[in-house]
N, C-alpha and C. Protein backbone atom coordinates (compact mmCIF):
# COMPACT_ATOMS: atom_id res chain seq x y z
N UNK A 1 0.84 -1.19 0.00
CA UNK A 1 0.00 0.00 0.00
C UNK A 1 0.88 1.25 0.00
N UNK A 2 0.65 1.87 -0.94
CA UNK A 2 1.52 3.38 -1.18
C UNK A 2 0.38 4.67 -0.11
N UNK A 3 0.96 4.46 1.00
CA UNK A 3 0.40 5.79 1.80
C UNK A 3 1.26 7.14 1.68
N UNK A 4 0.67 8.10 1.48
CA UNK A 4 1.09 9.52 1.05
C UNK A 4 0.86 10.37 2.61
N UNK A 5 1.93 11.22 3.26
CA UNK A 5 1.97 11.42 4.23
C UNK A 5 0.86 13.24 4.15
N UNK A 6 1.35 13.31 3.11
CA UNK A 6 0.54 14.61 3.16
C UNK A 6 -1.04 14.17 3.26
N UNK A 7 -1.73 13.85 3.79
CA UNK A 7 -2.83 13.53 4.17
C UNK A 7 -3.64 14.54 4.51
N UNK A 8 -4.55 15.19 3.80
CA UNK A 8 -5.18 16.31 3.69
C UNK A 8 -5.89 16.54 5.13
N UNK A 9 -6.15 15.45 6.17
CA UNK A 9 -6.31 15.55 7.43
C UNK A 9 -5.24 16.07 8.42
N UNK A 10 -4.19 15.90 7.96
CA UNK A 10 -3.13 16.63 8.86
C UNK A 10 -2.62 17.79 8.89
N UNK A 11 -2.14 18.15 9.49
CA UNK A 11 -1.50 19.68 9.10
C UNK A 11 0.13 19.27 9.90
N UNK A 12 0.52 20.57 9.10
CA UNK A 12 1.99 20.56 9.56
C UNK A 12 2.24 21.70 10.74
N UNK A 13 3.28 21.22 11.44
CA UNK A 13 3.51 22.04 12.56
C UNK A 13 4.04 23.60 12.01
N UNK A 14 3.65 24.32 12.74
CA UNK A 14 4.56 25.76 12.55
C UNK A 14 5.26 26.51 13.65
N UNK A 15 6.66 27.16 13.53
CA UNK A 15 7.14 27.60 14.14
C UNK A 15 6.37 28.93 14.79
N UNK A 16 7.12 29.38 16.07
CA UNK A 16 5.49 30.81 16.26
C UNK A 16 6.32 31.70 15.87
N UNK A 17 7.27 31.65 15.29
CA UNK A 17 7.98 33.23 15.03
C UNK A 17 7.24 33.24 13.43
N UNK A 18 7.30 31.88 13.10
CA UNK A 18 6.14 32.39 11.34
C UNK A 18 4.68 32.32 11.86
N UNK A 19 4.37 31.67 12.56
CA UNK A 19 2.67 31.92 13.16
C UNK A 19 2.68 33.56 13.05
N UNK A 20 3.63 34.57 13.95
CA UNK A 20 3.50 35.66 14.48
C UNK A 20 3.35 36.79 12.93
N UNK A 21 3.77 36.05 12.16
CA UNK A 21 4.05 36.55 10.66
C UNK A 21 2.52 36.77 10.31
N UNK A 22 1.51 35.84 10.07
CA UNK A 22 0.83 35.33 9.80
C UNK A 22 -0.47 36.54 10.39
N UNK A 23 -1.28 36.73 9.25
CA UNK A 23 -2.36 37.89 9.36
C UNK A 23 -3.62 37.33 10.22
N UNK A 24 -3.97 37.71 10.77
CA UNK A 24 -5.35 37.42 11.77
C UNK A 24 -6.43 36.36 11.30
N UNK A 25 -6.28 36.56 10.38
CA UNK A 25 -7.77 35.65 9.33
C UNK A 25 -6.94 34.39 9.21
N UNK A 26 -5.63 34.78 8.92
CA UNK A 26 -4.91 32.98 8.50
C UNK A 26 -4.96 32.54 9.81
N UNK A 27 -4.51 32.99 10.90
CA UNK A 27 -4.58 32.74 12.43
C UNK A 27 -5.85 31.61 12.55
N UNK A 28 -7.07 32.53 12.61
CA UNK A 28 -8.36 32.14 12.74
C UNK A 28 -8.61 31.13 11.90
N UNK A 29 -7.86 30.48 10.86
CA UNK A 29 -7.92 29.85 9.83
C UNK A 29 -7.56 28.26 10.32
N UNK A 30 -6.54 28.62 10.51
CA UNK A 30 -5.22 27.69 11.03
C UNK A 30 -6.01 26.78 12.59
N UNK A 31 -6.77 27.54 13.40
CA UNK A 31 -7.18 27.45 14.66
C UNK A 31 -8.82 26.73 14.04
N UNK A 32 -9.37 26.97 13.00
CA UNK A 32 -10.26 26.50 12.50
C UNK A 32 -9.68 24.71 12.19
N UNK A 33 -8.51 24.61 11.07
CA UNK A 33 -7.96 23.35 10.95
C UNK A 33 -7.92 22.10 12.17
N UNK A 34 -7.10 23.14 13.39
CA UNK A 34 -6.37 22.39 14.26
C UNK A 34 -8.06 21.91 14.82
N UNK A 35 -8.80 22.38 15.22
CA UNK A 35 -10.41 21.87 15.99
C UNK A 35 -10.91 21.33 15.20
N UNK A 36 -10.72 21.25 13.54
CA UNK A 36 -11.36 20.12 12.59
C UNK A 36 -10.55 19.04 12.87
N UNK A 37 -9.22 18.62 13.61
CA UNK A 37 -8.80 17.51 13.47
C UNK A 37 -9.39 16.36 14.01
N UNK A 38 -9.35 15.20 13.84
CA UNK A 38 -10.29 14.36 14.91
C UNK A 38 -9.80 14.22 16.21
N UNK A 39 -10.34 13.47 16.88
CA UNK A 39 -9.75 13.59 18.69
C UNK A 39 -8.53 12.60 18.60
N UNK A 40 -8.62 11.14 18.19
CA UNK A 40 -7.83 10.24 18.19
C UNK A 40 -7.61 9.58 17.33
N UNK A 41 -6.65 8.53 17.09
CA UNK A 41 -6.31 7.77 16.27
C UNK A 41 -7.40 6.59 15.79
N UNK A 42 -7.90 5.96 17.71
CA UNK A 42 -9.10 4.90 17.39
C UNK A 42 -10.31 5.64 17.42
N UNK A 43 -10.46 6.56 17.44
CA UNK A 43 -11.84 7.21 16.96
C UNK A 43 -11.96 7.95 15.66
N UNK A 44 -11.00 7.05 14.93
CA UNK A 44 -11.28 7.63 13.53
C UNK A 44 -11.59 6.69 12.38
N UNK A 45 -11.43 7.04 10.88
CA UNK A 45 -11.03 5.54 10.19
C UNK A 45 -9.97 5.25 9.50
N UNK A 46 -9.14 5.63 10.03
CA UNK A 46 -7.59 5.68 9.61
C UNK A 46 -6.86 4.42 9.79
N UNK A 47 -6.27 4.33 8.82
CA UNK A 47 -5.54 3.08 8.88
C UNK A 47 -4.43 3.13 9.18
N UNK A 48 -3.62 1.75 9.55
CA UNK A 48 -2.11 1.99 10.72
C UNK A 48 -1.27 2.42 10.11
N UNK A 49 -1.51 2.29 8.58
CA UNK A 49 -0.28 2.82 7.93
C UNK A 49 0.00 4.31 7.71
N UNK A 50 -1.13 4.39 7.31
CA UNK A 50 -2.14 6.19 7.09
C UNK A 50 -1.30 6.95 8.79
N UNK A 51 -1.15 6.59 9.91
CA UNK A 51 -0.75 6.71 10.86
C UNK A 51 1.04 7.04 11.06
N UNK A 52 1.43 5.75 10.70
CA UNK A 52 2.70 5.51 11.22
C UNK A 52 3.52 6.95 9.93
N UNK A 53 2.72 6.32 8.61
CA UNK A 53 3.22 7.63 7.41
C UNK A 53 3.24 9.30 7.99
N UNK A 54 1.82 9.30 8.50
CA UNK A 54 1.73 10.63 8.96
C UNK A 54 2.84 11.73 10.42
N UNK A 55 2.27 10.23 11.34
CA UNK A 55 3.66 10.84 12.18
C UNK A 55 5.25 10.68 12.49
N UNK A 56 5.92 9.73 10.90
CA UNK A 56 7.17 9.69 10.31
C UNK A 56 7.38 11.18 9.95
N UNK A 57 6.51 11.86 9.07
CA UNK A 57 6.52 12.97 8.49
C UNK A 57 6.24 13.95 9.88
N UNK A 58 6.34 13.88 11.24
CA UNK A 58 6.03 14.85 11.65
C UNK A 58 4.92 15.77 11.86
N UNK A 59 3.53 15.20 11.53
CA UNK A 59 2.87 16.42 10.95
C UNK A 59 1.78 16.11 12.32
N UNK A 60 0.59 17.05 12.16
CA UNK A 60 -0.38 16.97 13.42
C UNK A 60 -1.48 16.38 12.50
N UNK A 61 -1.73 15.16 13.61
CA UNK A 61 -3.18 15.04 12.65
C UNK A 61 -4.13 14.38 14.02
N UNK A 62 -4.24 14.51 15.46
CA UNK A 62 -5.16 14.03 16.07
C UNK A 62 -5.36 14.97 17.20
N UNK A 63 -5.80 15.11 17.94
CA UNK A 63 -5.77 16.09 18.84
C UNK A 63 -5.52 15.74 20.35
N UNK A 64 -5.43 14.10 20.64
CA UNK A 64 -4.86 13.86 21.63
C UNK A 64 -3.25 13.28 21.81
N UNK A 65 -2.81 14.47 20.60
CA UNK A 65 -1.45 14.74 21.06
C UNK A 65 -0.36 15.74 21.58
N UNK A 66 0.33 15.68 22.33
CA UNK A 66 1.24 17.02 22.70
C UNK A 66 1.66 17.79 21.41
N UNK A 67 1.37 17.40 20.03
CA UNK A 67 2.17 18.39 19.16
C UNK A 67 0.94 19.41 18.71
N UNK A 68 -0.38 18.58 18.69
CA UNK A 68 -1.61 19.20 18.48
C UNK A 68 -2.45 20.28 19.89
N UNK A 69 -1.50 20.07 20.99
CA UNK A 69 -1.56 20.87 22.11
C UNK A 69 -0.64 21.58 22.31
N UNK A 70 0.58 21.72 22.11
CA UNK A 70 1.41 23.12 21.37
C UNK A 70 1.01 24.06 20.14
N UNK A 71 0.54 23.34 19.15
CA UNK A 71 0.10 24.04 18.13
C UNK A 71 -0.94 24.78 18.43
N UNK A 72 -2.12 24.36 18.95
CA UNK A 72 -3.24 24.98 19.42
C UNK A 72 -2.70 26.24 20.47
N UNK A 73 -1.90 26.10 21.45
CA UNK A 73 -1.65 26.56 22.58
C UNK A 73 -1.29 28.04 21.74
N UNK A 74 -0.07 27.54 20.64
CA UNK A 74 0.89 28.88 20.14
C UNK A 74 -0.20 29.98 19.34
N UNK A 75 -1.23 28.91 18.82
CA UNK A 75 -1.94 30.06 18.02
C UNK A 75 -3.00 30.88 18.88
N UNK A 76 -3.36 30.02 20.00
CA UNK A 76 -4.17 31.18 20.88
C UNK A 76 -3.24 32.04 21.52
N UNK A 77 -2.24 31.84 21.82
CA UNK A 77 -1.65 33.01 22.84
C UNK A 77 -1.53 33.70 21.60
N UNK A 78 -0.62 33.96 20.42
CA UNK A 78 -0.92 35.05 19.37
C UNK A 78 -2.02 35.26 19.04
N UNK A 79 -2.99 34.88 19.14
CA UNK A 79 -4.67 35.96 18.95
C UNK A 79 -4.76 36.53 20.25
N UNK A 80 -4.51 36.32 21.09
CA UNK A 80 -4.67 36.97 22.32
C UNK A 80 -4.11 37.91 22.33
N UNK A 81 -2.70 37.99 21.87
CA UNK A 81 -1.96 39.25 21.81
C UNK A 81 -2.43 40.15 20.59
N UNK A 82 -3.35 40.30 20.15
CA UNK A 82 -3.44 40.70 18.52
C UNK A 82 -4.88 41.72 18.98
N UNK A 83 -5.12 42.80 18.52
CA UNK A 83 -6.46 43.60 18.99
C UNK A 83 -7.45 43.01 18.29
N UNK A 84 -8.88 42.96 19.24
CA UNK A 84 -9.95 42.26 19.09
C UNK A 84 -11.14 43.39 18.67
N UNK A 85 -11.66 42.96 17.35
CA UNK A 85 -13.01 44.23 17.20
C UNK A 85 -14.50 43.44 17.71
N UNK A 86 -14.77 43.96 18.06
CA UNK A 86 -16.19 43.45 18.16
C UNK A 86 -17.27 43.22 17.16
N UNK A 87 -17.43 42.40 16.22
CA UNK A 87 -18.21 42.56 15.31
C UNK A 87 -19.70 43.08 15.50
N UNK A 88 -20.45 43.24 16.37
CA UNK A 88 -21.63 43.88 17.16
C UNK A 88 -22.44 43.01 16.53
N UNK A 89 -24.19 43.47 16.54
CA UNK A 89 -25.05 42.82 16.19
C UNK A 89 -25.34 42.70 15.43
N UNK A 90 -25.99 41.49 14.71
CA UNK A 90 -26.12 40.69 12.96
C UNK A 90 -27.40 42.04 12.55
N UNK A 91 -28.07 42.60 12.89
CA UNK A 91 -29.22 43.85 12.91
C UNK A 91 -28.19 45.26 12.38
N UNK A 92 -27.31 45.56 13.28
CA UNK A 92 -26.26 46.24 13.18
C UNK A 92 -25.69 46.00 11.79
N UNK A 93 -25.29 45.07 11.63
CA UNK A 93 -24.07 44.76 10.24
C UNK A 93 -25.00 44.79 8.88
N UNK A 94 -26.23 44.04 9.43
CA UNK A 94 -27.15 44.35 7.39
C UNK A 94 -27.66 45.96 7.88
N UNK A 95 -28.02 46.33 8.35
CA UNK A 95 -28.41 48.25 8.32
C UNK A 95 -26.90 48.73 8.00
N UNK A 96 -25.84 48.43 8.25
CA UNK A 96 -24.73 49.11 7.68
C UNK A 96 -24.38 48.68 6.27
N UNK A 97 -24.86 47.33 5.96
CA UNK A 97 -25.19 47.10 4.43
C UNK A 97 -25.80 47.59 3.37
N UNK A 98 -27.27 47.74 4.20
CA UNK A 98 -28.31 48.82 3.85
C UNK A 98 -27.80 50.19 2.87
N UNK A 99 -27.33 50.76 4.05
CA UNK A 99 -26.77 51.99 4.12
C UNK A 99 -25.72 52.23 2.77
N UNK A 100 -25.09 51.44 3.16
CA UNK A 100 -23.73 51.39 1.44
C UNK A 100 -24.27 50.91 0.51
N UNK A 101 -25.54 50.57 0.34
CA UNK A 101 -25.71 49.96 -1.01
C UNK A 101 -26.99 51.08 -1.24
N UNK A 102 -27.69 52.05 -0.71
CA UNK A 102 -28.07 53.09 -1.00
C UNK A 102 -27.19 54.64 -1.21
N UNK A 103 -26.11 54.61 -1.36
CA UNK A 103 -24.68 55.51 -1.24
C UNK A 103 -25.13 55.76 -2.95
């Protein structure tokens, strides 16, 4: 069986000095990935090889692991440090829609 490590379920680790690079939306992006991963190895349908390929290559692909609890960890403390807008109320945002599309 030819298993391919890039496994569109995994992601690869990142350093936080390039996380810190990285614009708010990719942040939020990235933090979207890491909570799509599944929880475990036997709570998935992954096969052993699909496995052993994936974490030869290093990469994160379950969430009950220490590399998927650093990764998570690094990208919340950089949103934390990053200024937060309040998007206000969904009433609020179409009346300001409103508004620009009568301009």
């Amino acid at each position: 069986m030819n298993v391919k490590p890039e496994n569109p379920k995994a992601l690869k680790p990142m350093p936080v000095a390039e996380l810190k690079q990285l614009h708010t939306g990719s942040l939020l992006e990235r933090l979207k990935q890491l909570r799509n991963l599944q929880v475990s190895y036997y709570a998935s349908d992954w096969l052993r090889e699909e496995l052993d390929a994936v974490e030869a290559a290093g990469l994160i692909a379950f969430k009950e692991t220490d590399l998927w609890r650093e990764a998570f960890d690094d990208v919340k403390g950089i949103l934390a440090e990053r200024e937060h807008l309040p998007r206000g109320s969904k009433q609020k945002r179409q009346q300001a829609a409103r508004q620009k599309q009568n301009r």
